[in-house]
PDB file of N, CA and C in Angstrom:
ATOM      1  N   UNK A   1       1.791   9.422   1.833  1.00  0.00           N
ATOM      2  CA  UNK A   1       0.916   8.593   1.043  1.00  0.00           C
ATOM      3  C   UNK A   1       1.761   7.774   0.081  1.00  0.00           C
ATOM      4  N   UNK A   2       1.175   6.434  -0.092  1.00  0.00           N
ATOM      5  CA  UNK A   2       1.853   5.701  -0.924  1.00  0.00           C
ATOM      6  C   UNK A   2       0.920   5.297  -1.800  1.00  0.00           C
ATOM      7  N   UNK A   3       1.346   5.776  -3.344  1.00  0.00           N
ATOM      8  CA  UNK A   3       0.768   5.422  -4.400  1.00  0.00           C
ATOM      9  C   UNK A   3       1.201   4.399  -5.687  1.00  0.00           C
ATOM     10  N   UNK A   4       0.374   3.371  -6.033  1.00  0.00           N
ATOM     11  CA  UNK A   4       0.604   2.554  -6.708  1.00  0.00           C
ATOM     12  C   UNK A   4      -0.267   2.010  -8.062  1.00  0.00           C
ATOM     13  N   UNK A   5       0.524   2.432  -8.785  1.00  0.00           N
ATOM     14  CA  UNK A   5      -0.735   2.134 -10.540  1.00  0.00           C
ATOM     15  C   UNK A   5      -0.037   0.982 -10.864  1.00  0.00           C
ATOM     16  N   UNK A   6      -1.529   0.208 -11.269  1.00  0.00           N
ATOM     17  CA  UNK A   6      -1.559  -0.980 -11.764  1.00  0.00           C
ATOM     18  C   UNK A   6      -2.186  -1.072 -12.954  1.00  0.00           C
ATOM     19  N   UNK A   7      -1.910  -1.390 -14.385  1.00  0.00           N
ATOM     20  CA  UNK A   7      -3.004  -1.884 -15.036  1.00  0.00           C
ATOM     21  C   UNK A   7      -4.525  -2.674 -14.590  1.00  0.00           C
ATOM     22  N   UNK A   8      -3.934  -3.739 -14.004  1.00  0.00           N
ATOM     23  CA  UNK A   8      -4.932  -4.769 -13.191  1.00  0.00           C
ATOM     24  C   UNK A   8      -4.777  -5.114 -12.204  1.00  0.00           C
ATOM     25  N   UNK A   9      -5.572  -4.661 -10.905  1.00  0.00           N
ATOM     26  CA  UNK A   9      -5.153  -5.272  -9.627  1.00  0.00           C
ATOM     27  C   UNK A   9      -5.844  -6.523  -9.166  1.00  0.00           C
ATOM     28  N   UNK A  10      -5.024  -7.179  -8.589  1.00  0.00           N
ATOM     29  CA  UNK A  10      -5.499  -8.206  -7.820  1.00  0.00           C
ATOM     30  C   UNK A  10      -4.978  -8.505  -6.625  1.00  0.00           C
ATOM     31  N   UNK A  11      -5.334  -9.460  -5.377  1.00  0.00           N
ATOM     32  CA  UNK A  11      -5.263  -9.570  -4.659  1.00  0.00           C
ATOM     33  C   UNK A  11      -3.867  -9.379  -4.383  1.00  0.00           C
ATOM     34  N   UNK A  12      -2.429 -10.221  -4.942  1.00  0.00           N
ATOM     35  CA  UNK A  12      -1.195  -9.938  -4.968  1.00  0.00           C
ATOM     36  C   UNK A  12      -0.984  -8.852  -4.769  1.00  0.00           C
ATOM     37  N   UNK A  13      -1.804  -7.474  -5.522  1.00  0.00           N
ATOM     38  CA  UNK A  13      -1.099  -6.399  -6.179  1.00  0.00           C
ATOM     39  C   UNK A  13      -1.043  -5.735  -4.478  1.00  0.00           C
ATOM     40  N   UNK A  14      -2.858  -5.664  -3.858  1.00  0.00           N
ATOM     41  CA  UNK A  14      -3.364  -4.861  -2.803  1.00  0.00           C
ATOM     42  C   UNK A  14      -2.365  -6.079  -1.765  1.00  0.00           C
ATOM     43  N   UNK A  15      -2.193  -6.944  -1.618  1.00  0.00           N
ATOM     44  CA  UNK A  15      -1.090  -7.400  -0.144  1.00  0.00           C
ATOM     45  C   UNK A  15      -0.026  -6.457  -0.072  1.00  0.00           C
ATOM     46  N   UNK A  16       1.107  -6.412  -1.631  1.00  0.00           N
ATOM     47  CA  UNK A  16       2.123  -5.950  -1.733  1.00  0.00           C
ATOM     48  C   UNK A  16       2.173  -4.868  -1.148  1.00  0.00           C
ATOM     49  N   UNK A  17       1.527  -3.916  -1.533  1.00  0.00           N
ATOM     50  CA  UNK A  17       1.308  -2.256  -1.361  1.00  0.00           C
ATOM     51  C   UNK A  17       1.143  -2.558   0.137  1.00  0.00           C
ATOM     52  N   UNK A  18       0.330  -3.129   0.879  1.00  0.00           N
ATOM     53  CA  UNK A  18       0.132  -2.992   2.399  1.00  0.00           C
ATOM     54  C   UNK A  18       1.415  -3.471   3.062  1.00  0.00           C
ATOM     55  N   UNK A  19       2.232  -4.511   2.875  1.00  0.00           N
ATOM     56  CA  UNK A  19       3.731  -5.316   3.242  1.00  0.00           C
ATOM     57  C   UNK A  19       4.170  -3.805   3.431  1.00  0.00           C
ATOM     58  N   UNK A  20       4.354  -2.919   1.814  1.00  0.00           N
ATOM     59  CA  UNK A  20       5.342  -1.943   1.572  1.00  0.00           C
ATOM     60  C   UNK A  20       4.996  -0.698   2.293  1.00  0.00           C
ATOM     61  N   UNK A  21       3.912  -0.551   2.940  1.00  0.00           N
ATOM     62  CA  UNK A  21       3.070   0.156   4.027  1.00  0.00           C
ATOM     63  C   UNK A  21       3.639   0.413   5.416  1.00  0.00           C
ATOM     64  N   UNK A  22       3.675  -1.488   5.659  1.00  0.00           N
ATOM     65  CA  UNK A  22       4.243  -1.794   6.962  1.00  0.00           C
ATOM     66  C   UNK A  22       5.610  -1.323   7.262  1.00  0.00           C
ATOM     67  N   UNK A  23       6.194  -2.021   6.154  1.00  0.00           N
ATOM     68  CA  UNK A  23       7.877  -1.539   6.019  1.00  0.00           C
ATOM     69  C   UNK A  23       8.156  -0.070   5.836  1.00  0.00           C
ATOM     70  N   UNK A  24       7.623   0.271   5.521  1.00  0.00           N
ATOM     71  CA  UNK A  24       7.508   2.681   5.496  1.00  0.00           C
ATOM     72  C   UNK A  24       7.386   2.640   6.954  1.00  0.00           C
ATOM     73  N   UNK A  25       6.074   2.230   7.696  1.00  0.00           N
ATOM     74  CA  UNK A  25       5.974   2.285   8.790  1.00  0.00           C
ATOM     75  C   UNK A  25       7.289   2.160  10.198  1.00  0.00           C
ATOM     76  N   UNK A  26       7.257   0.825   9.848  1.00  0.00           N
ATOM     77  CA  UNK A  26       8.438   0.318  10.566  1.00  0.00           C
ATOM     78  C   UNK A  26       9.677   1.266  10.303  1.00  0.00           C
ATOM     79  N   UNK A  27       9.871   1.976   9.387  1.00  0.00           N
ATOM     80  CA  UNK A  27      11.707   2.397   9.240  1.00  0.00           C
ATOM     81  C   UNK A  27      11.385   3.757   9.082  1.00  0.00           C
ATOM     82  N   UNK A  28      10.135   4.897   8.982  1.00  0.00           N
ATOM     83  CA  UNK A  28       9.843   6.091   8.587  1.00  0.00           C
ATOM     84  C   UNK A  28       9.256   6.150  10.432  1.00  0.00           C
ATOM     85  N   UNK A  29       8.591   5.429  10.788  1.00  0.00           N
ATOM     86  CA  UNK A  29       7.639   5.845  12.283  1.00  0.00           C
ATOM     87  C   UNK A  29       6.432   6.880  11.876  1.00  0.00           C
ATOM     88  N   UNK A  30       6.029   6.418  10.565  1.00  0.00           N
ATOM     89  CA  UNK A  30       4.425   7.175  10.124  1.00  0.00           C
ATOM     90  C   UNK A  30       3.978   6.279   9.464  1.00  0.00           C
ATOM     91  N   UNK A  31       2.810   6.033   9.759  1.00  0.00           N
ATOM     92  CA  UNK A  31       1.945   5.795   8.863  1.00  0.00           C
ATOM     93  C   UNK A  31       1.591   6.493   7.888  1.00  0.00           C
ATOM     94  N   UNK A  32       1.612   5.686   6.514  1.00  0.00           N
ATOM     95  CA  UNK A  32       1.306   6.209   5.166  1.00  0.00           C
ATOM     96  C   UNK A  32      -0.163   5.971   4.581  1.00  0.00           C
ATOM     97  N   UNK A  33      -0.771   6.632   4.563  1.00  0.00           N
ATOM     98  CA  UNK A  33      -1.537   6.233   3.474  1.00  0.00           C
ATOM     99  C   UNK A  33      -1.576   5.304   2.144  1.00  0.00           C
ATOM    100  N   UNK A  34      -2.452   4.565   1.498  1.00  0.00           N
ATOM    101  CA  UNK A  34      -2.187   3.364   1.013  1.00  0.00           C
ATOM    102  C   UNK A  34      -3.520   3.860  -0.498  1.00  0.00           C
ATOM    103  N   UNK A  35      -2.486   4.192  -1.241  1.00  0.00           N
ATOM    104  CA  UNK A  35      -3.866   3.746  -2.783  1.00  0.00           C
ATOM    105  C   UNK A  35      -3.288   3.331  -3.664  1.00  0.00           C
ATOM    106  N   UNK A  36      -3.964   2.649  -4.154  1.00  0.00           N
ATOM    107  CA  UNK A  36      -3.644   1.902  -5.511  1.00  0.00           C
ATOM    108  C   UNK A  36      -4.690   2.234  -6.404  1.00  0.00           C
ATOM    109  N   UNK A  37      -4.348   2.387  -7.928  1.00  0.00           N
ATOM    110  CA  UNK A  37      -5.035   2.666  -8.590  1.00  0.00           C
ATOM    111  C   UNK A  37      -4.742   2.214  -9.807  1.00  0.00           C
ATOM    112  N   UNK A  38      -5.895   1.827 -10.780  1.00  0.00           N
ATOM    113  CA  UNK A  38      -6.003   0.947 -11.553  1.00  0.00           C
ATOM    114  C   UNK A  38      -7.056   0.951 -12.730  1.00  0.00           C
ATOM    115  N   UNK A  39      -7.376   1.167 -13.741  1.00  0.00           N
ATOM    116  CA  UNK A  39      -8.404   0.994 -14.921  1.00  0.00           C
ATOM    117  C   UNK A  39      -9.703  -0.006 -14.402  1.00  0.00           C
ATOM    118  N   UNK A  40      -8.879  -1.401 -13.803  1.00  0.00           N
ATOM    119  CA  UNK A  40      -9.582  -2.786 -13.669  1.00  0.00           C
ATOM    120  C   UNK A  40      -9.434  -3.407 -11.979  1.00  0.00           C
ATOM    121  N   UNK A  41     -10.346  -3.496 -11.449  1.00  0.00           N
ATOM    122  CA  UNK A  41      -9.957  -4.273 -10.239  1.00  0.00           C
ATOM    123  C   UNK A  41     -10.883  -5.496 -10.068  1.00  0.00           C
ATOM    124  N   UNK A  42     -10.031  -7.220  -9.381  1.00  0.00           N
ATOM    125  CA  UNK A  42     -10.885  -7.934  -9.674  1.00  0.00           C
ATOM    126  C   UNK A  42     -11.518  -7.762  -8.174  1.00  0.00           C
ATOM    127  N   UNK A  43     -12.858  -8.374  -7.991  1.00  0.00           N
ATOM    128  CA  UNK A  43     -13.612  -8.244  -6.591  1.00  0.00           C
ATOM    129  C   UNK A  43     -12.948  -8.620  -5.608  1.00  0.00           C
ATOM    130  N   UNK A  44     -12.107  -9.648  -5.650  1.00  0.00           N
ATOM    131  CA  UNK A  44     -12.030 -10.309  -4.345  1.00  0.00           C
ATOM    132  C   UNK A  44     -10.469  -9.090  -3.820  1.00  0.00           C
ATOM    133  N   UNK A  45     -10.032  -8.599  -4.999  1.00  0.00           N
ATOM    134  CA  UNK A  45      -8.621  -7.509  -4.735  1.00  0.00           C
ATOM    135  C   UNK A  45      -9.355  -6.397  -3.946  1.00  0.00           C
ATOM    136  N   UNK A  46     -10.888  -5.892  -4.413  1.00  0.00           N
ATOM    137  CA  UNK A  46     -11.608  -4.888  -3.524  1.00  0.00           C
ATOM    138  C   UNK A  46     -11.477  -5.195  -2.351  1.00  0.00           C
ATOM    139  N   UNK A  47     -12.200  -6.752  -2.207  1.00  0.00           N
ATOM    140  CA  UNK A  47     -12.279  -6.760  -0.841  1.00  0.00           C
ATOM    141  C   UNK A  47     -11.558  -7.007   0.162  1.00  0.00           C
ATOM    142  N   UNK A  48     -10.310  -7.350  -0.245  1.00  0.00           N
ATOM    143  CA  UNK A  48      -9.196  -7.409   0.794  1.00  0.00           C
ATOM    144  C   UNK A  48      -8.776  -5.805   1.187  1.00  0.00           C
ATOM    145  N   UNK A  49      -8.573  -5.253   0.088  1.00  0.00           N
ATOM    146  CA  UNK A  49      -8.196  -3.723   0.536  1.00  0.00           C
ATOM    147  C   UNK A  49      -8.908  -3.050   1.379  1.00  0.00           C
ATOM    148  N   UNK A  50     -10.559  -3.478   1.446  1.00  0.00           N
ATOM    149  CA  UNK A  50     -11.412  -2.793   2.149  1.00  0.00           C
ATOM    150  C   UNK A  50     -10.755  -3.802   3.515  1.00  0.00           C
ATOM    151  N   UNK A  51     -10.792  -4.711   4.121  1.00  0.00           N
ATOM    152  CA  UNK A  51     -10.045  -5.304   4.863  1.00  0.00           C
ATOM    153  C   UNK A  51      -9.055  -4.459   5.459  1.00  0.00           C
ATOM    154  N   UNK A  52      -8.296  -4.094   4.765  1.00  0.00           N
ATOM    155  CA  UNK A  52      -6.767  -3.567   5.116  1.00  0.00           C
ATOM    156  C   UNK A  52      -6.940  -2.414   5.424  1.00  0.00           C
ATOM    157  N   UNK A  53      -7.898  -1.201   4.657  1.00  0.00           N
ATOM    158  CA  UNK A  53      -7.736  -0.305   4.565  1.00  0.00           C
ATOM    159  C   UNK A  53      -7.029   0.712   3.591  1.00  0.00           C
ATOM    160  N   UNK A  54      -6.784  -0.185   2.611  1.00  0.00           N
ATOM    161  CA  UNK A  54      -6.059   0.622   1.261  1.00  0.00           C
ATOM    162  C   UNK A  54      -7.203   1.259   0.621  1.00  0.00           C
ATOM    163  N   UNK A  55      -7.125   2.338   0.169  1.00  0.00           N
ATOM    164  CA  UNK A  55      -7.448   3.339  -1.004  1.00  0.00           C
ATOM    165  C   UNK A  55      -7.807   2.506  -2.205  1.00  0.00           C
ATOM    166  N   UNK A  56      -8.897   2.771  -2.915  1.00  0.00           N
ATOM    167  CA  UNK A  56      -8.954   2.151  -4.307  1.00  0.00           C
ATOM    168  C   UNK A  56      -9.466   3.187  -5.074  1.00  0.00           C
ATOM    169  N   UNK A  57      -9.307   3.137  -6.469  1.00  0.00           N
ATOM    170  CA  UNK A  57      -9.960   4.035  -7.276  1.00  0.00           C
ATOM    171  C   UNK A  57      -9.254   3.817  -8.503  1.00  0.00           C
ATOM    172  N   UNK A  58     -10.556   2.534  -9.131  1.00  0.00           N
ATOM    173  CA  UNK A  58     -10.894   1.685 -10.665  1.00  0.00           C
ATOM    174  C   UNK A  58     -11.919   2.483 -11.287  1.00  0.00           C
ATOM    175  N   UNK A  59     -12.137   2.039 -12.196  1.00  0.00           N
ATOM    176  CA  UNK A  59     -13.361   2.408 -12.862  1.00  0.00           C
ATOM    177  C   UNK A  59     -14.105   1.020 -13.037  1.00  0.00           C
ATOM    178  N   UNK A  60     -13.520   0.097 -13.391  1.00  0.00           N
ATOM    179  CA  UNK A  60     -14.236  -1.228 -13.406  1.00  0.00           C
ATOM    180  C   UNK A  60     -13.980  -2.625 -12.323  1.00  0.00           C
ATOM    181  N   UNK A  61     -15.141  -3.106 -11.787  1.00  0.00           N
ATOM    182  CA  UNK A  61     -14.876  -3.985 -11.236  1.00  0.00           C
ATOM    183  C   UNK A  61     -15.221  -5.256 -11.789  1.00  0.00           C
ATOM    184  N   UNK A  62     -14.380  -6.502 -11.905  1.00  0.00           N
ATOM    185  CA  UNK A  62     -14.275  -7.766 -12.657  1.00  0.00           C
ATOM    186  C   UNK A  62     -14.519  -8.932 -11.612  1.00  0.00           C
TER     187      UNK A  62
END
């Protein structure tokens, strides 16, 4: 599992973490699990992750 705290996520934050996903993937030969976690997430950062498949867990959505 790959875990990542953000103060504030946004769309940038949830690509990065998935890139750094791929690249575990590619050079480990497992797939990792993907969460990011954060106080604040803005909507459109939700909905790409739901897209991707990353983990979320905010308390607020902006």
């Amino acid at each position: 599992m790959l875990v990542e705290y953000k103060a504030s996520i946004d769309r940038g934050d949830v690509a990065e973490l998935y890139r750094e996903g791929a690249l575990y993937e590619r050079v480990n030969k497992v797939k990792p699990r993907l969460l990011i976690v954060g106080p604040v997430i803005r909507r459109r950062a939700l909905e790409l992750a739901r897209e991707l498949g990353v983990e979320v867990r905010a308390s607020e959505v902006v």
